[in-house]
C-alpha atoms as a PDB file:
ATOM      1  CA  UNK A   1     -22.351  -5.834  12.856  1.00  0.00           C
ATOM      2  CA  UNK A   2     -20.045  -5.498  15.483  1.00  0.00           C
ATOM      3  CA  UNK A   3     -17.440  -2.409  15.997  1.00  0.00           C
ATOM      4  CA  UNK A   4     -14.418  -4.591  16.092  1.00  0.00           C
ATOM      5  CA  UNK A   5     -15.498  -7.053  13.372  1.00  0.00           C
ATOM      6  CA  UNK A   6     -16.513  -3.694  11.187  1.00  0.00           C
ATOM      7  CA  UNK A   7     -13.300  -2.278  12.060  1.00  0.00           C
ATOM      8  CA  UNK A   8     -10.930  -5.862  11.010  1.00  0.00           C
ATOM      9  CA  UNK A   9     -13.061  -6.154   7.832  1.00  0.00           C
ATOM     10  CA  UNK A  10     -12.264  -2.870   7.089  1.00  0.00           C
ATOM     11  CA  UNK A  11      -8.493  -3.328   7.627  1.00  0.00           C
ATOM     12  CA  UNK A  12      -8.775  -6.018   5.262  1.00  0.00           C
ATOM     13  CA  UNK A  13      -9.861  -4.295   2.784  1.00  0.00           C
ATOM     14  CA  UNK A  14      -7.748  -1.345   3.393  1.00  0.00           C
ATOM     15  CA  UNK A  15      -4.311  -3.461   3.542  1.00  0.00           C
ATOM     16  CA  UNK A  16      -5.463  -4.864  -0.080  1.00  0.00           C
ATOM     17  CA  UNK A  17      -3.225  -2.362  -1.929  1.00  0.00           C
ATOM     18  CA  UNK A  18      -0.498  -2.557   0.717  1.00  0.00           C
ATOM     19  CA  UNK A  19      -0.636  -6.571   0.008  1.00  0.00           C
ATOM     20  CA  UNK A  20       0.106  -6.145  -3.636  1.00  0.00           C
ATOM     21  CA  UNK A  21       2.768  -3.644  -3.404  1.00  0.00           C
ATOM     22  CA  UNK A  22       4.530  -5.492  -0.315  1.00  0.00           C
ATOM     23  CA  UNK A  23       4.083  -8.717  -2.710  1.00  0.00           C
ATOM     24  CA  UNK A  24       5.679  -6.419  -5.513  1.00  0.00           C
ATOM     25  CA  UNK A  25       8.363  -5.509  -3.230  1.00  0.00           C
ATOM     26  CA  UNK A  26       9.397  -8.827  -2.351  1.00  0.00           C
ATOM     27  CA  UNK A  27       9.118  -9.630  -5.965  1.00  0.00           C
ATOM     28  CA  UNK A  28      11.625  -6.921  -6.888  1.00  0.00           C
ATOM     29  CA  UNK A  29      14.195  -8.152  -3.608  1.00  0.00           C
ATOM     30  CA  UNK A  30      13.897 -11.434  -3.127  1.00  0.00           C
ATOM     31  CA  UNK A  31      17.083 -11.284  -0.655  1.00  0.00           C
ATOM     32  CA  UNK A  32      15.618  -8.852   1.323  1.00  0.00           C
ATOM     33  CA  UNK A  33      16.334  -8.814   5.244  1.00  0.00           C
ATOM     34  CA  UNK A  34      13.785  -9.554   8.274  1.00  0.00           C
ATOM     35  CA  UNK A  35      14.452  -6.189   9.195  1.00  0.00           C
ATOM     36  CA  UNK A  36      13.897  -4.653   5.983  1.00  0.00           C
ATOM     37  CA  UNK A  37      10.556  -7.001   5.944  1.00  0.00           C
ATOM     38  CA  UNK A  38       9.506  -5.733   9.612  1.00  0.00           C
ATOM     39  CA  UNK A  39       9.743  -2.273   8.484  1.00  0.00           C
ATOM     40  CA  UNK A  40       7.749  -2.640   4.996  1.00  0.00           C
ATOM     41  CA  UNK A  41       4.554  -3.911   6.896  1.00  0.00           C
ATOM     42  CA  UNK A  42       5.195  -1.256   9.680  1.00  0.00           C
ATOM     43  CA  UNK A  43       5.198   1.653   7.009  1.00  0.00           C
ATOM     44  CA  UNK A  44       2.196   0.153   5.548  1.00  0.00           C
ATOM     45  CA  UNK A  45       0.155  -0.351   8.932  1.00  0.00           C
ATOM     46  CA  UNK A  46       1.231   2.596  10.498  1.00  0.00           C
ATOM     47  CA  UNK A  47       0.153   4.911   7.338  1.00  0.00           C
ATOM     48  CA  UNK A  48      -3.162   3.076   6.672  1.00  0.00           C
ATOM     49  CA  UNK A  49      -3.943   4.138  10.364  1.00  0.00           C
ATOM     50  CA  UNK A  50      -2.860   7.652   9.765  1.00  0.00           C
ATOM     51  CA  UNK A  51      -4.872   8.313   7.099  1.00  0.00           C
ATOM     52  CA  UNK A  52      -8.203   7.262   8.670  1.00  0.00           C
ATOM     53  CA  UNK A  53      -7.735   9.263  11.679  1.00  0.00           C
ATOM     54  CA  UNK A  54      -6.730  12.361   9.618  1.00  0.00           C
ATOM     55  CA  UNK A  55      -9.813  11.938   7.590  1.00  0.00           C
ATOM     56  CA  UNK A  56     -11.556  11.675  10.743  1.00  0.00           C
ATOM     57  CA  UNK A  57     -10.291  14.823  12.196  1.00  0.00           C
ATOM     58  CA  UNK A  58     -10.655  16.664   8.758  1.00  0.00           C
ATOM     59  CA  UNK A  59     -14.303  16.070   8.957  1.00  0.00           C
ATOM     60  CA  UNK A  60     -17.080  15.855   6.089  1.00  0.00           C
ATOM     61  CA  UNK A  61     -16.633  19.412   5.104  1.00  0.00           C
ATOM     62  CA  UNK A  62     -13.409  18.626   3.012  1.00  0.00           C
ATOM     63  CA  UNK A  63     -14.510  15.236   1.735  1.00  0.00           C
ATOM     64  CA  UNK A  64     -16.120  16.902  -1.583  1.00  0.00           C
ATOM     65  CA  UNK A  65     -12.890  18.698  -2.412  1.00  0.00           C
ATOM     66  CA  UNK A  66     -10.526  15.978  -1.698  1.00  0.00           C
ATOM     67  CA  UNK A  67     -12.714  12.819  -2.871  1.00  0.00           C
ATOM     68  CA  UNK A  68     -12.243  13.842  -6.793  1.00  0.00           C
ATOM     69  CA  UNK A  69      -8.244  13.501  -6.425  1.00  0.00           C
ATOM     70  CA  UNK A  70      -7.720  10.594  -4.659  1.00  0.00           C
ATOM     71  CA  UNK A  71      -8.131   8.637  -8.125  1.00  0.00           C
ATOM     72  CA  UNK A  72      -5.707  10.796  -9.829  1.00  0.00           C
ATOM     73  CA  UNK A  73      -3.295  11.042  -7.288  1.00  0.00           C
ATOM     74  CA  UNK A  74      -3.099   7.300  -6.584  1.00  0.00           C
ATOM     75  CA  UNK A  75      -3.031   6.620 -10.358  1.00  0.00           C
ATOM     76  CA  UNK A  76      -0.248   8.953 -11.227  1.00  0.00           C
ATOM     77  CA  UNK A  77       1.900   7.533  -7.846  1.00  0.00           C
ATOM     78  CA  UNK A  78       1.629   4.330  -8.315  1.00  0.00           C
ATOM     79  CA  UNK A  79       1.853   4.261 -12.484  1.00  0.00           C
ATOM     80  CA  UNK A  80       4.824   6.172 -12.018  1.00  0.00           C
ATOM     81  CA  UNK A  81       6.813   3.826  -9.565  1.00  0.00           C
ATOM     82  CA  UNK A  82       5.270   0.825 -11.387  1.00  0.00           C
ATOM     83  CA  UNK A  83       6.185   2.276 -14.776  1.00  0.00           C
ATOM     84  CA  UNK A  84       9.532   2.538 -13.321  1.00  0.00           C
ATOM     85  CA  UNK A  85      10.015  -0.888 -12.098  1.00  0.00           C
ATOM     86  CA  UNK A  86       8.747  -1.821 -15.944  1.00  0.00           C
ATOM     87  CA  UNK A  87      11.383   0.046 -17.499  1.00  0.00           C
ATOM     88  CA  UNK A  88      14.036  -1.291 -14.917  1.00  0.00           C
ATOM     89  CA  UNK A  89      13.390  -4.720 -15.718  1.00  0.00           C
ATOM     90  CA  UNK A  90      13.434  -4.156 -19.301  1.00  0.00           C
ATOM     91  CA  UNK A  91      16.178  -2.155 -19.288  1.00  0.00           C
ATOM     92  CA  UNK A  92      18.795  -4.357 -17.185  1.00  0.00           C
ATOM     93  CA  UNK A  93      19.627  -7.649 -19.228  1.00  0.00           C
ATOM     94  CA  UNK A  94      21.126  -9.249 -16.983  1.00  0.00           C
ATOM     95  CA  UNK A  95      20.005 -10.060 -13.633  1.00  0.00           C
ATOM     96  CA  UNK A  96      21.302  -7.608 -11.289  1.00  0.00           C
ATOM     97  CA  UNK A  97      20.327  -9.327  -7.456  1.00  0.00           C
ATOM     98  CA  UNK A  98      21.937  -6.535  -5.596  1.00  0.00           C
ATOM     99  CA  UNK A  99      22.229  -3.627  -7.839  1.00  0.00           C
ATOM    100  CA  UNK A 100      19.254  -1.087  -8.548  1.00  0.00           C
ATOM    101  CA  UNK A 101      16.509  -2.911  -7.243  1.00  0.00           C
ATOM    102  CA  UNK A 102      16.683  -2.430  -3.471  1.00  0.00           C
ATOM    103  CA  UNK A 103      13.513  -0.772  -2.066  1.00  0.00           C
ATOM    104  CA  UNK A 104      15.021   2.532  -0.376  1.00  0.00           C
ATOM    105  CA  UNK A 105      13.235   4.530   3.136  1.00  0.00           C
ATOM    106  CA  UNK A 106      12.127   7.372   0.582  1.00  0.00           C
ATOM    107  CA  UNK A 107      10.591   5.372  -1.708  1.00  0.00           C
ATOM    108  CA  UNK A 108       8.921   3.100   1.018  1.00  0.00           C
ATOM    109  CA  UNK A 109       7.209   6.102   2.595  1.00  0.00           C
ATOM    110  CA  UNK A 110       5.720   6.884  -1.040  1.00  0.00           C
ATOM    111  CA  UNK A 111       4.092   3.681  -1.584  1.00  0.00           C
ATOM    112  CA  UNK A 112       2.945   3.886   2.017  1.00  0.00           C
ATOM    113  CA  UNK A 113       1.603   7.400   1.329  1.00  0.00           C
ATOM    114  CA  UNK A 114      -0.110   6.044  -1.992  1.00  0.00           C
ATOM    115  CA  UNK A 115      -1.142   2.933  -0.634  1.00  0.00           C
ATOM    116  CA  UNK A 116      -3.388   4.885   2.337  1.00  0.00           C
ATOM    117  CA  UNK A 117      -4.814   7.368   0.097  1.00  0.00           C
ATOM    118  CA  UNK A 118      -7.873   5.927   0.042  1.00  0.00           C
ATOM    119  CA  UNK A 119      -7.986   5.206   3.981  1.00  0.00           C
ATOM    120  CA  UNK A 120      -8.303   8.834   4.179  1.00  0.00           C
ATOM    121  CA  UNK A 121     -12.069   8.855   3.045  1.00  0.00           C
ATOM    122  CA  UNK A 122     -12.562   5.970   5.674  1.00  0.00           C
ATOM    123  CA  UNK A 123     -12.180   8.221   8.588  1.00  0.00           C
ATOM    124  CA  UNK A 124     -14.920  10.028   7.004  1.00  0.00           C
ATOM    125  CA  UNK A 125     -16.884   7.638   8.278  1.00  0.00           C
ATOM    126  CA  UNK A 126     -16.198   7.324  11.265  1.00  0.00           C
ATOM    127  CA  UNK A 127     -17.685  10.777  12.051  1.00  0.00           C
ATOM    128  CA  UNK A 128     -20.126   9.179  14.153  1.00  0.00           C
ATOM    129  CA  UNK A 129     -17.418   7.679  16.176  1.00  0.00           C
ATOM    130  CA  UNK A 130     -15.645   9.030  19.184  1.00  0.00           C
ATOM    131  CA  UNK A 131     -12.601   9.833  19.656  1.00  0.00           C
ATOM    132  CA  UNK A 132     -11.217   6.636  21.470  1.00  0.00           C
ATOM    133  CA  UNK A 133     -13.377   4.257  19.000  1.00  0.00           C
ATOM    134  CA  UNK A 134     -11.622   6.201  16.270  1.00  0.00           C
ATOM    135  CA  UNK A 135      -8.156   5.131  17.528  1.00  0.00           C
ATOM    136  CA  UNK A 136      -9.205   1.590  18.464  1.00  0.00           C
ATOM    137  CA  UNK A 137     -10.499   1.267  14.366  1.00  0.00           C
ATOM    138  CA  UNK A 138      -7.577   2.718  13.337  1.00  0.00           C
ATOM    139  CA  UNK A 139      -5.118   0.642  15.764  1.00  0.00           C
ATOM    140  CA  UNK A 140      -7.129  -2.547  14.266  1.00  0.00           C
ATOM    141  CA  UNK A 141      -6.586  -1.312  10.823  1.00  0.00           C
ATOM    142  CA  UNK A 142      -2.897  -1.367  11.676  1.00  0.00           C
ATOM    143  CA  UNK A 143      -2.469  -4.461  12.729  1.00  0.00           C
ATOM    144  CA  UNK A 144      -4.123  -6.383   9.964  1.00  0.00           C
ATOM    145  CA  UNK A 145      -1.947  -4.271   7.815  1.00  0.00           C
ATOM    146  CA  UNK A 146       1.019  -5.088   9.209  1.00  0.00           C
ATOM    147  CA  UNK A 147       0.134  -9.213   9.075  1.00  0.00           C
ATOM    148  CA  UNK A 148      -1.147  -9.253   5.723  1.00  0.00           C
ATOM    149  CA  UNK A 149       1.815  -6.891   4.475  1.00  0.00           C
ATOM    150  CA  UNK A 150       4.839  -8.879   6.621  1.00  0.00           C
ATOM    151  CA  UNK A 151       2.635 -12.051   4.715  1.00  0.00           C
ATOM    152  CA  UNK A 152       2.933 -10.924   1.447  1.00  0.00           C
ATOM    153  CA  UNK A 153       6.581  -9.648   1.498  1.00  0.00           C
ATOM    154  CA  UNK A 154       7.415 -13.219   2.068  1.00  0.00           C
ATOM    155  CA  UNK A 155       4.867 -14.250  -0.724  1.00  0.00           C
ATOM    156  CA  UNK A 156       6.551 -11.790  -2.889  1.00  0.00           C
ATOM    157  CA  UNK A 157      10.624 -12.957  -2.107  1.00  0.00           C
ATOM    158  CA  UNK A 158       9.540 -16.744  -2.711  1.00  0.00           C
ATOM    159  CA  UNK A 159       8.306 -15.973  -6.419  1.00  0.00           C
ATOM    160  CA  UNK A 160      11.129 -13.492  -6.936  1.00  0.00           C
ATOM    161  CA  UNK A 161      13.644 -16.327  -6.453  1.00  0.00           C
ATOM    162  CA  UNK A 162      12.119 -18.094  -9.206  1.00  0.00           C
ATOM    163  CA  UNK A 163      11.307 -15.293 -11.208  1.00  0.00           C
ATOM    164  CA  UNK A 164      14.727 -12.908 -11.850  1.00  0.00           C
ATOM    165  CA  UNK A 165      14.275  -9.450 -13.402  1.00  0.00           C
ATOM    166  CA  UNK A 166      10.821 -10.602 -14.830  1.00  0.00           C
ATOM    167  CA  UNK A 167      10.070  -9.845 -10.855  1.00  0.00           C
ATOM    168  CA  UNK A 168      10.699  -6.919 -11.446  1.00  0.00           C
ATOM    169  CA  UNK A 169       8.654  -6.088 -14.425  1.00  0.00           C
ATOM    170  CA  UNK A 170       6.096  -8.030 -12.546  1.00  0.00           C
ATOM    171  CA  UNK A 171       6.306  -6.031  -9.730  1.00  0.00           C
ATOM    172  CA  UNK A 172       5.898  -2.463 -11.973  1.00  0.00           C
ATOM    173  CA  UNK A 173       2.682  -4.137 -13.522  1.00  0.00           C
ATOM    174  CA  UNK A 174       1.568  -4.617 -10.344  1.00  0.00           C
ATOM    175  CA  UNK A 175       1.549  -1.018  -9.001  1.00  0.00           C
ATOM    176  CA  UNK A 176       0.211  -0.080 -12.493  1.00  0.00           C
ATOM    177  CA  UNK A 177      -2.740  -2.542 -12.065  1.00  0.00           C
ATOM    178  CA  UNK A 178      -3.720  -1.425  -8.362  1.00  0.00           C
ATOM    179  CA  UNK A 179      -3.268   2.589  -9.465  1.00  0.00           C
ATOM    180  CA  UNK A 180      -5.653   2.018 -12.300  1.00  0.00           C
ATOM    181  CA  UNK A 181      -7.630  -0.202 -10.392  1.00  0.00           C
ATOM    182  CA  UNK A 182      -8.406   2.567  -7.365  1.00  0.00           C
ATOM    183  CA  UNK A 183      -8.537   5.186 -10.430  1.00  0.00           C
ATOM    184  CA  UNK A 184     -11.389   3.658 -12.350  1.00  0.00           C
ATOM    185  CA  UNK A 185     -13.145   2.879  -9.176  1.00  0.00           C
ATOM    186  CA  UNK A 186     -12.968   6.042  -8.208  1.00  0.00           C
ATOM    187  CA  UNK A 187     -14.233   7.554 -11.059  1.00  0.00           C
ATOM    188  CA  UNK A 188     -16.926   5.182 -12.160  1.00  0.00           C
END
């Protein structure tokens, strides 16, 4: 198959869990601003390629001691800000639009951190790549990121409209799904 048509498949794949949790996101702010939005799908893209090109320059030699963790470290992120959404939405009554549900930098940069975790074994592969092909797969990766995240924020703030704080329990059962969904792949 062709580089570039390895390399967008791939970012589809990748931006998977970043689709869910930027669909979770909108889910939990469904008045969320274009700016807001813009930055979302640029945290996700730009950490999905990141992670590849760190696993790239790491090499094969740490793949056996990192490999084992990435299940366990995505499943504890993830259940823990998805457990928290949960426990939110239980916990508030009465639907709060404004108040304790707005997606903040620091907790952005977390789901984009857990989100790429398992990007960082992809640039394992590309040990056979170059340097420049490398950054093109990783630039590629981006992009589709970025589209199918900015997508599914959108996605996300049209059901949340509808939905009210069961959004946001929604959302938290999301994050718990995908974290136990990359954990027992990982370990099966």
């Amino acid at each position: 198959m062709n580089f570039y048509w390895t390399s967008l498949l791939l970012g589809i794949g990748l931006a998977m869990d970043a689709s869910a949790v930027s669909m979770a996101n909108g889910l939990k702010e469904p008045k969320m601003k274009i700016g807001k939005i813009v930055l979302i799908a640029a945290m996700f893209g730009l950490f999905q390629a990141i992670m590849p090109i760190i696993g790239y320059l790491i090499g094969h030699a740490v793949l056996s001691t990192i490999e084992p963790f990435i299940p366990w470290i995505a499943l504890v992120i993830l259940g823990f800000l998805g457990g928290k959404m949960v426990f939110e939405g239980i916990r508030n009554k009465k639907e709060e639009e404004d108040e304790g549900h707005t997606l903040t930098f620091w907790g952005l940069l977390v789901q984009a951190i857990a989100t790429s975790i398992d990007a960082l074994s992809t640039g394992f592969t590309f040990a056979d790549y170059d340097l420049s092909q490398a950054l093109i797969a990783a630039s590629l990766i981006m992009a589709v990121t970025f589209v199918i995240s900015f997508a599914s924020v959108f996605i996300g703030k049209k059901f949340g409209d509808k939905l009210g704080r069961k959004a946001v329990i929604l959302g938290g059962l999301i994050l718990i799904g995908i974290g136990l969904e990359i954990f027992l792949t990982g370990i099966l």
